[in-house]
C-alpha atoms as a PDB file:
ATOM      1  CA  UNK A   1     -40.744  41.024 -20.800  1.00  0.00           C
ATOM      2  CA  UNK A   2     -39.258  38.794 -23.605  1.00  0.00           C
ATOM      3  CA  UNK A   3     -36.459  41.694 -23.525  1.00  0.00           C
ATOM      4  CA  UNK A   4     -34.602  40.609 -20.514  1.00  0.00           C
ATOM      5  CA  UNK A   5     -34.566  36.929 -21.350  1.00  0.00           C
ATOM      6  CA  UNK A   6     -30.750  37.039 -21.679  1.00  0.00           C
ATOM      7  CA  UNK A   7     -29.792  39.054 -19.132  1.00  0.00           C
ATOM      8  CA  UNK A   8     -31.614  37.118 -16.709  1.00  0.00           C
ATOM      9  CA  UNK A   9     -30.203  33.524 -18.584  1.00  0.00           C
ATOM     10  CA  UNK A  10     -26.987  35.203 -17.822  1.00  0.00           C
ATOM     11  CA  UNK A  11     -27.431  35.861 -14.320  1.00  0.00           C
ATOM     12  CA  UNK A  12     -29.091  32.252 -13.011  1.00  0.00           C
ATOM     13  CA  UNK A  13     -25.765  30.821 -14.950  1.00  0.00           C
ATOM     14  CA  UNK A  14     -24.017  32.657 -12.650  1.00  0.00           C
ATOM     15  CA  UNK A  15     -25.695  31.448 -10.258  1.00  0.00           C
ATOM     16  CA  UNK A  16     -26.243  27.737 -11.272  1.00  0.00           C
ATOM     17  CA  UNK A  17     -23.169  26.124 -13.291  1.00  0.00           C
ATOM     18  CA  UNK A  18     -25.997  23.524 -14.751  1.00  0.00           C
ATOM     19  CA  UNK A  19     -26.658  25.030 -17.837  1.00  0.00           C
ATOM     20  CA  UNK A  20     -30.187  23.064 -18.524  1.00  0.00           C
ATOM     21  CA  UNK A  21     -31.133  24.006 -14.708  1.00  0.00           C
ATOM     22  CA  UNK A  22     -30.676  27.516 -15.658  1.00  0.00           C
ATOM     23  CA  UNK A  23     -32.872  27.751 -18.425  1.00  0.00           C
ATOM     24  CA  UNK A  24     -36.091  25.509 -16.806  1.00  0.00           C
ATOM     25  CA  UNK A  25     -35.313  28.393 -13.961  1.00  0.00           C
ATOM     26  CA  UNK A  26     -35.370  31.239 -16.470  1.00  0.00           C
ATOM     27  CA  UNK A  27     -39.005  29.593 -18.021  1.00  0.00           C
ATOM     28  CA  UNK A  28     -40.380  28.695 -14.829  1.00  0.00           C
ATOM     29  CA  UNK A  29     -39.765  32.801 -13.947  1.00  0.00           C
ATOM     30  CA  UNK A  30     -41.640  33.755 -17.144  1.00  0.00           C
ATOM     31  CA  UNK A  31     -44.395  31.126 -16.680  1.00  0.00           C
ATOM     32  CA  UNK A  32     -44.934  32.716 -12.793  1.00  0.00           C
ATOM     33  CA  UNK A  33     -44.330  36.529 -14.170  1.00  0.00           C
ATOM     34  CA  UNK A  34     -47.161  35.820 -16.849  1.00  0.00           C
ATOM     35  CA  UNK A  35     -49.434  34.218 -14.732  1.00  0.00           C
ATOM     36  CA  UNK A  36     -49.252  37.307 -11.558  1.00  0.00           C
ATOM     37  CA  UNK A  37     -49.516  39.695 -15.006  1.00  0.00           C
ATOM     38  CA  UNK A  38     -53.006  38.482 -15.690  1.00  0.00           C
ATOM     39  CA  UNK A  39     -53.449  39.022 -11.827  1.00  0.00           C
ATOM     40  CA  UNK A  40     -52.320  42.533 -11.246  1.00  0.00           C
ATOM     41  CA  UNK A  41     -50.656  45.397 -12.960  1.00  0.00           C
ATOM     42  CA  UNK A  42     -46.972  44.582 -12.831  1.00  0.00           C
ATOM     43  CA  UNK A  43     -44.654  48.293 -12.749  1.00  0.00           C
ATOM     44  CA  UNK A  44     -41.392  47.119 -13.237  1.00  0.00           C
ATOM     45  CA  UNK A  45     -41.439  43.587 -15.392  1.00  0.00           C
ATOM     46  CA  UNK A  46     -37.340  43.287 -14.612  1.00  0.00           C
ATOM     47  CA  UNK A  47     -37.224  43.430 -10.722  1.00  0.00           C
ATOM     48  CA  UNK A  48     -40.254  40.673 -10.906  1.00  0.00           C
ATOM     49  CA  UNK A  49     -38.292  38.258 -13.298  1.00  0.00           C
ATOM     50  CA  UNK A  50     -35.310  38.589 -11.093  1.00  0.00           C
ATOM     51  CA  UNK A  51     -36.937  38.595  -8.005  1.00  0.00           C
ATOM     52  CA  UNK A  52     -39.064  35.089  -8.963  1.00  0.00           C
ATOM     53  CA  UNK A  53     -35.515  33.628 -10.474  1.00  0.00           C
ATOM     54  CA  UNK A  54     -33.585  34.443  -7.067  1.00  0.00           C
ATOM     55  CA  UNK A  55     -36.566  32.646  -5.157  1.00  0.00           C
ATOM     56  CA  UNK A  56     -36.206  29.589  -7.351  1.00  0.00           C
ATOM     57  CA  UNK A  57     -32.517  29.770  -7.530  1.00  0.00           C
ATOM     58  CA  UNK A  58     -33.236  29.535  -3.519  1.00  0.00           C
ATOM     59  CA  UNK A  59     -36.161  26.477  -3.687  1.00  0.00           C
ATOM     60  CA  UNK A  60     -33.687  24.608  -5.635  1.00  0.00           C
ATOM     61  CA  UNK A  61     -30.729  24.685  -3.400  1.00  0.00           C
ATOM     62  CA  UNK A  62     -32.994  23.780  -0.648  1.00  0.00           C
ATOM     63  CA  UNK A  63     -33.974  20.660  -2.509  1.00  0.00           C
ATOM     64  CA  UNK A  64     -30.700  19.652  -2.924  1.00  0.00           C
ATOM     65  CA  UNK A  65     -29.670  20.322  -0.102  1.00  0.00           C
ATOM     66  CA  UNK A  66     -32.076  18.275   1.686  1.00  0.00           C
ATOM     67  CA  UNK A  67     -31.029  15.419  -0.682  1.00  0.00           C
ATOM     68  CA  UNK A  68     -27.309  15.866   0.077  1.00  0.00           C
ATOM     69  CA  UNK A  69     -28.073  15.760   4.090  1.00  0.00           C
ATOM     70  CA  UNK A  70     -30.206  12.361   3.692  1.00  0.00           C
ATOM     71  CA  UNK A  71     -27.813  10.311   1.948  1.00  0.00           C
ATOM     72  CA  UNK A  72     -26.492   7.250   4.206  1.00  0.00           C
ATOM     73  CA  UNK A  73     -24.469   4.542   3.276  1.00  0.00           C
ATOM     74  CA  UNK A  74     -25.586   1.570   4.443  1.00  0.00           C
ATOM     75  CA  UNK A  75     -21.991  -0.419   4.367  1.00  0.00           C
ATOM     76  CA  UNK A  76     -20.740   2.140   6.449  1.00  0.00           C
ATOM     77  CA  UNK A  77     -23.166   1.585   9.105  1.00  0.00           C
ATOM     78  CA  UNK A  78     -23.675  -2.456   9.175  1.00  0.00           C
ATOM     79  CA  UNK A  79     -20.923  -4.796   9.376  1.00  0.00           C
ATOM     80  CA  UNK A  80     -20.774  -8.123   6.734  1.00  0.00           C
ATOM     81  CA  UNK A  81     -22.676 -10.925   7.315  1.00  0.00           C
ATOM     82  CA  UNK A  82     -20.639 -13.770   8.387  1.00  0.00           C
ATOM     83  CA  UNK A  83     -22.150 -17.305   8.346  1.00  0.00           C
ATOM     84  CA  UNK A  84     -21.960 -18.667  11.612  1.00  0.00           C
ATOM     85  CA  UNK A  85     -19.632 -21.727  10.420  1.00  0.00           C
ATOM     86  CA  UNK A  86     -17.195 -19.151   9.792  1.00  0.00           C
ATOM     87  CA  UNK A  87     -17.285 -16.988  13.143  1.00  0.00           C
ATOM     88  CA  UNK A  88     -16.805 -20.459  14.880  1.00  0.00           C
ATOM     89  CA  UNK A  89     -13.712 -21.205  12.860  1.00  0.00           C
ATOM     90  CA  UNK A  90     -11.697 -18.236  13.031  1.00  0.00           C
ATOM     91  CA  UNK A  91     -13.345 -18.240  17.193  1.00  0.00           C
ATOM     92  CA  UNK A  92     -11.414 -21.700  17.262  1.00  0.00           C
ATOM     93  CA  UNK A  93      -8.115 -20.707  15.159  1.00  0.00           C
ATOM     94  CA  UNK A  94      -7.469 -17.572  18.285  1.00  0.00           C
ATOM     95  CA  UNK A  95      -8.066 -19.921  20.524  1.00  0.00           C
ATOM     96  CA  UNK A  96      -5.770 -21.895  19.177  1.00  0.00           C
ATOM     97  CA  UNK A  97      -2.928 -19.429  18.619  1.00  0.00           C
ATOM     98  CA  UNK A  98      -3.362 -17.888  21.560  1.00  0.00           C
ATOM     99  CA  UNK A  99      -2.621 -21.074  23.141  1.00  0.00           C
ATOM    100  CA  UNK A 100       0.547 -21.852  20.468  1.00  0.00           C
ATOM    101  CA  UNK A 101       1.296 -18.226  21.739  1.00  0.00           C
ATOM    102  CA  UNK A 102       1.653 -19.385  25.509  1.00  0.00           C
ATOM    103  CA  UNK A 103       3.588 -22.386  24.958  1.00  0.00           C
ATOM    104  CA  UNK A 104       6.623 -20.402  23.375  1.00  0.00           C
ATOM    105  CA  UNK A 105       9.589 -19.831  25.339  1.00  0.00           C
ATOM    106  CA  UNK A 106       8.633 -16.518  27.889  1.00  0.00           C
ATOM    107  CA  UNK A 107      12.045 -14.480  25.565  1.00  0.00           C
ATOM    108  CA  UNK A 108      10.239 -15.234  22.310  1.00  0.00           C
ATOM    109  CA  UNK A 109       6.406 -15.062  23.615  1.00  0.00           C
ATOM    110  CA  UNK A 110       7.151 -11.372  25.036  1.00  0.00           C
ATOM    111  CA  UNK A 111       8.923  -9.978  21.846  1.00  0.00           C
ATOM    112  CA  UNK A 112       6.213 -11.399  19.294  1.00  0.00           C
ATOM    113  CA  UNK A 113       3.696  -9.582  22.208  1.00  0.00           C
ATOM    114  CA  UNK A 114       5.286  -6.844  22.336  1.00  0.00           C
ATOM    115  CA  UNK A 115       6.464  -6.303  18.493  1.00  0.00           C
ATOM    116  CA  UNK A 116       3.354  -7.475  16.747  1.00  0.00           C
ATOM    117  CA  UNK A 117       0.410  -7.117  19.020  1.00  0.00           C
ATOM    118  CA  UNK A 118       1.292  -4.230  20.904  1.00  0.00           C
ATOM    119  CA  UNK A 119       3.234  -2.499  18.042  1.00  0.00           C
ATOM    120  CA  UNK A 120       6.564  -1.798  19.566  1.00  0.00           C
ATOM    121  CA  UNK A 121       9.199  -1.618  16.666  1.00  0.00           C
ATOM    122  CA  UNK A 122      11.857  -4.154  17.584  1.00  0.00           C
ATOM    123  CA  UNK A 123      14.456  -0.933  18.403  1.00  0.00           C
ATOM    124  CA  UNK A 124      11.796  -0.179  21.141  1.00  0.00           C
ATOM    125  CA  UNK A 125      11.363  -4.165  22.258  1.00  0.00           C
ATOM    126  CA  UNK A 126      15.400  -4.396  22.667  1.00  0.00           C
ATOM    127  CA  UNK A 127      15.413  -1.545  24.992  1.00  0.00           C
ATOM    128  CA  UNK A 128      11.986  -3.027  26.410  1.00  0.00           C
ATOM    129  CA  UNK A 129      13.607  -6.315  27.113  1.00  0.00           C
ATOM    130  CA  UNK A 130      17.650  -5.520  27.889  1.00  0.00           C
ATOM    131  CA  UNK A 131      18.875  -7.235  24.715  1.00  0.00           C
ATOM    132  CA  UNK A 132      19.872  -6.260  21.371  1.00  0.00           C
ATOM    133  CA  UNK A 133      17.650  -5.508  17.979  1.00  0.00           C
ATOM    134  CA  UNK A 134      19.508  -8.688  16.640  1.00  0.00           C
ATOM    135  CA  UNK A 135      18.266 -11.005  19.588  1.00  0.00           C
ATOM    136  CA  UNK A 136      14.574  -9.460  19.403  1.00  0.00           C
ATOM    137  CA  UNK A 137      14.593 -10.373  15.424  1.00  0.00           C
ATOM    138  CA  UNK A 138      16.128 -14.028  16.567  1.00  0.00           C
ATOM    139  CA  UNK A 139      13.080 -14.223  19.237  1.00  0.00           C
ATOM    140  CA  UNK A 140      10.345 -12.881  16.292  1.00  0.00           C
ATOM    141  CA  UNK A 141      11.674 -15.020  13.282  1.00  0.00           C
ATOM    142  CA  UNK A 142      11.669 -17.971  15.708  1.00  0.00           C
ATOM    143  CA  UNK A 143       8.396 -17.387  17.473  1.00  0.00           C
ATOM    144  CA  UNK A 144       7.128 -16.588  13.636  1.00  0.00           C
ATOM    145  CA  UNK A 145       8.366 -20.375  12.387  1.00  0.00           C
ATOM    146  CA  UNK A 146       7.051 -22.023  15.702  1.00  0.00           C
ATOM    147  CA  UNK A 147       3.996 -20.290  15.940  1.00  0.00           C
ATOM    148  CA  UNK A 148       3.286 -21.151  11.370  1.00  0.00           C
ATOM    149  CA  UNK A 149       4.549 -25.435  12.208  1.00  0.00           C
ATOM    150  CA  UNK A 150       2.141 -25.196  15.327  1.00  0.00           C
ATOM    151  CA  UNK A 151      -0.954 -23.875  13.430  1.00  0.00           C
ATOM    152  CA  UNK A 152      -0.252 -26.194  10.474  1.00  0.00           C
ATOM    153  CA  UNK A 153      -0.228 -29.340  12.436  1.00  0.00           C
ATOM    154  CA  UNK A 154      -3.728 -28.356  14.272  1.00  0.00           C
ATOM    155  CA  UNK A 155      -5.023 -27.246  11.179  1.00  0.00           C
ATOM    156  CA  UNK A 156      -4.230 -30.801   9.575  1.00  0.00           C
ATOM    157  CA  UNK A 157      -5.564 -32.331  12.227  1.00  0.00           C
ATOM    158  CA  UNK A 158      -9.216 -31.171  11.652  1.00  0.00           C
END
């Protein structure tokens, strides 16, 4: 049997680019091809050796398979852990800017809606709103310094 050691070597590498993986396969065949010897009269040695190598080759993919389909990523599936401090702040700062949001003039409030929360770009809020791309920058750079001095002055008074 010792014979076909390198041909079969040289067909599990084919089979398995590991090269370590390939030889515990090609001993593990000779350990079960020895072991069935003692058992029965084996005919032809070379079809057994290649026939217990293809069945491992086989066992091992399906172990690694099963390993590659049970892997889960936990951070993919749970959100962070916010400390509930935080959750109330940023609950409160909305609020608040939602309100600073309302109190702008209705031009400005409906470009800055329309530009940053709904995604418009400002070519598409001019047509939108009947005025030019200049006028809808005006109304966002405007509504941008308004909404910043209101936010700053809450946020100071806290």
């Amino acid at each position: 049997m010792i014979q076909y050691y390198k041909e079969l070597l040289f067909f599990i590498k084919g089979k398995i680019p590991n090269k370590d993986y390939a030889q515990d396969i090609v001993q593990e065949s000779y350990v079960k091809a020895l072991a069935m010897q003692h058992q029965q009269k084996i005919i032809n040695q070379r079809a057994l050796l290649y026939k217990i190598a293809k069945n491992l080759i086989i066992d091992t993919a399906r172990k690694n398979f099963k390993i590659q389909e049970i892997t889960y990523e936990e951070n993919e599936h749970t959100t962070p852990h916010q400390e509930p401090e935080a959750i109330i702040l940023e609950h409160d700062r909305q609020k608040m800017l939602m309100r600073a949001l309302q109190a702008l003039p209705e031009k400005r409030k409906e470009a800055f809606v329309l530009h940053v929360l709904e995604g418009y770009t400002k070519d598409e809020v001019a047509e939108m709103m009947g005025i030019s791309t200049e006028a809808v920058e005006k109304h966002l750079s405007r509504a941008s310094i308004e909404l910043r001095e209101k936010v700053k002055r809450k946020e100071g008074g806290f």
